[in-house]
Protein backbone atom coordinates (compact mmCIF):
# COMPACT_ATOMS: atom_id res chain seq x y z
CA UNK A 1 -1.53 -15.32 -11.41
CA UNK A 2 1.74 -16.35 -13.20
CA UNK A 3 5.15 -15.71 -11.06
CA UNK A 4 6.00 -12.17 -12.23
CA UNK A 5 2.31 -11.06 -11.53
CA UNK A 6 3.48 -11.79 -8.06
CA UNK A 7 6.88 -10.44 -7.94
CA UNK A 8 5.24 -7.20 -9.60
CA UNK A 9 2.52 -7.44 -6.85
CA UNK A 10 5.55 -7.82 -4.39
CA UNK A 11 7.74 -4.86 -5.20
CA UNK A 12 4.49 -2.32 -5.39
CA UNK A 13 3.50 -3.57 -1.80
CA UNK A 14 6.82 -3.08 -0.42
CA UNK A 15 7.54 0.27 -2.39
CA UNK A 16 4.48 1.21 -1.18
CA UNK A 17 4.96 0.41 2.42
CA UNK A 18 8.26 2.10 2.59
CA UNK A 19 8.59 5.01 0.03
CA UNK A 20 8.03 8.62 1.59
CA UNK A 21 4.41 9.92 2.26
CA UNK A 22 4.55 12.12 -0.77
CA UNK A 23 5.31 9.45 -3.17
CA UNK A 24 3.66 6.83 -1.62
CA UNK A 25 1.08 7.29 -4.43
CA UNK A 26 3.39 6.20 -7.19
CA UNK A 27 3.58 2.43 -6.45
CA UNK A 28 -0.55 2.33 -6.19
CA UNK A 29 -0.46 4.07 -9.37
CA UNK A 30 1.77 1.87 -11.15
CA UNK A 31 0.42 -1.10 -9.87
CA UNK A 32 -3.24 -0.23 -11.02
CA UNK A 33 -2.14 0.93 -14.43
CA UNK A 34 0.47 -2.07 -15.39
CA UNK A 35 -1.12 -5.25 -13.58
CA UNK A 36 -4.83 -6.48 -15.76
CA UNK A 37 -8.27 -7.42 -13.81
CA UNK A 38 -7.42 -10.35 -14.79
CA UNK A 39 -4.30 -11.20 -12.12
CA UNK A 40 -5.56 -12.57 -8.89
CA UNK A 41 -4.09 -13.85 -6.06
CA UNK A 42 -6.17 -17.28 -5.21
CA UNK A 43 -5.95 -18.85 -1.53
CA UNK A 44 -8.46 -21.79 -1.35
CA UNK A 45 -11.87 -20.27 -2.24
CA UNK A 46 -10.71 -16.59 -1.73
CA UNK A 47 -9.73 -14.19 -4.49
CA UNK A 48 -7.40 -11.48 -4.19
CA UNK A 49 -7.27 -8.99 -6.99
CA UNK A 50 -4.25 -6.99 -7.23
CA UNK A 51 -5.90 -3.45 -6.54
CA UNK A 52 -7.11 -5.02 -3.79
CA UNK A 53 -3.93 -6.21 -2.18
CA UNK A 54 -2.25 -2.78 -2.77
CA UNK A 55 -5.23 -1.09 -1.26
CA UNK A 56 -4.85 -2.98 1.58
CA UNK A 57 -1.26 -2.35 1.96
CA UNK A 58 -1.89 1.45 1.98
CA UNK A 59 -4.63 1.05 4.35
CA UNK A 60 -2.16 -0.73 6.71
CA UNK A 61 0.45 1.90 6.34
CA UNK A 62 -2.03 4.80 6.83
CA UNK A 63 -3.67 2.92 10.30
CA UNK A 64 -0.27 1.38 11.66
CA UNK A 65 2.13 4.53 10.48
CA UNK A 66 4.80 5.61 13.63
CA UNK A 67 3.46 8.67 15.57
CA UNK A 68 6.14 11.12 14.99
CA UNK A 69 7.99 14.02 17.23
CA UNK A 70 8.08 11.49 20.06
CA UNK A 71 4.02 10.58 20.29
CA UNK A 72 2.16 13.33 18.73
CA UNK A 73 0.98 12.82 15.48
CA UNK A 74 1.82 15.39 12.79
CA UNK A 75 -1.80 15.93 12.74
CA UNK A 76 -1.99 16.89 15.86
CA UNK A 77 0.67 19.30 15.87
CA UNK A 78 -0.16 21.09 12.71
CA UNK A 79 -3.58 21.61 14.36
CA UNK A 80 -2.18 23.67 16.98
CA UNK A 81 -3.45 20.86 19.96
CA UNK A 82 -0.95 19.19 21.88
């Protein structure tokens, strides 16, 4: 991957770790539409395609997000549980 395929691959992660819920599927979008199949992240004998490097980033945001209104998920309070 050439250095801007990595700086590109760099700001989509972080927009997409950081940007509000409800545009959190901007970054994926853009990096899926403007990076090629061809851009891979290589460490030793593993390859890393872009898509999935973002996907993992969103997976890590969904599974490691901050419970909010001190400990209850939102899920759990738009439910109706406590």
């Amino acid at each position: 991957m050439i250095f801007e395929g990595y700086v590109f691959t760099l700001i989509t992660g972080l927009l997409l770790s950081f940007v509000p819920r409800r545009w959190a599927a901007l970054p994926l979008l853009m990096g899926v539409a403007y990076m090629t199949r061809g851009h891979v992240l290589e460490i030793g004998p593993l390859h890393f395609p872009v898509i999935r490097i973002l996907i993992a980033v969103g997976f890590v945001r969904v599974t490691h997000g901050s419970p909010k209104f001190g400990g209850k998920s939102q899920i759990a309070l738009s439910s109706g549980h406590a």
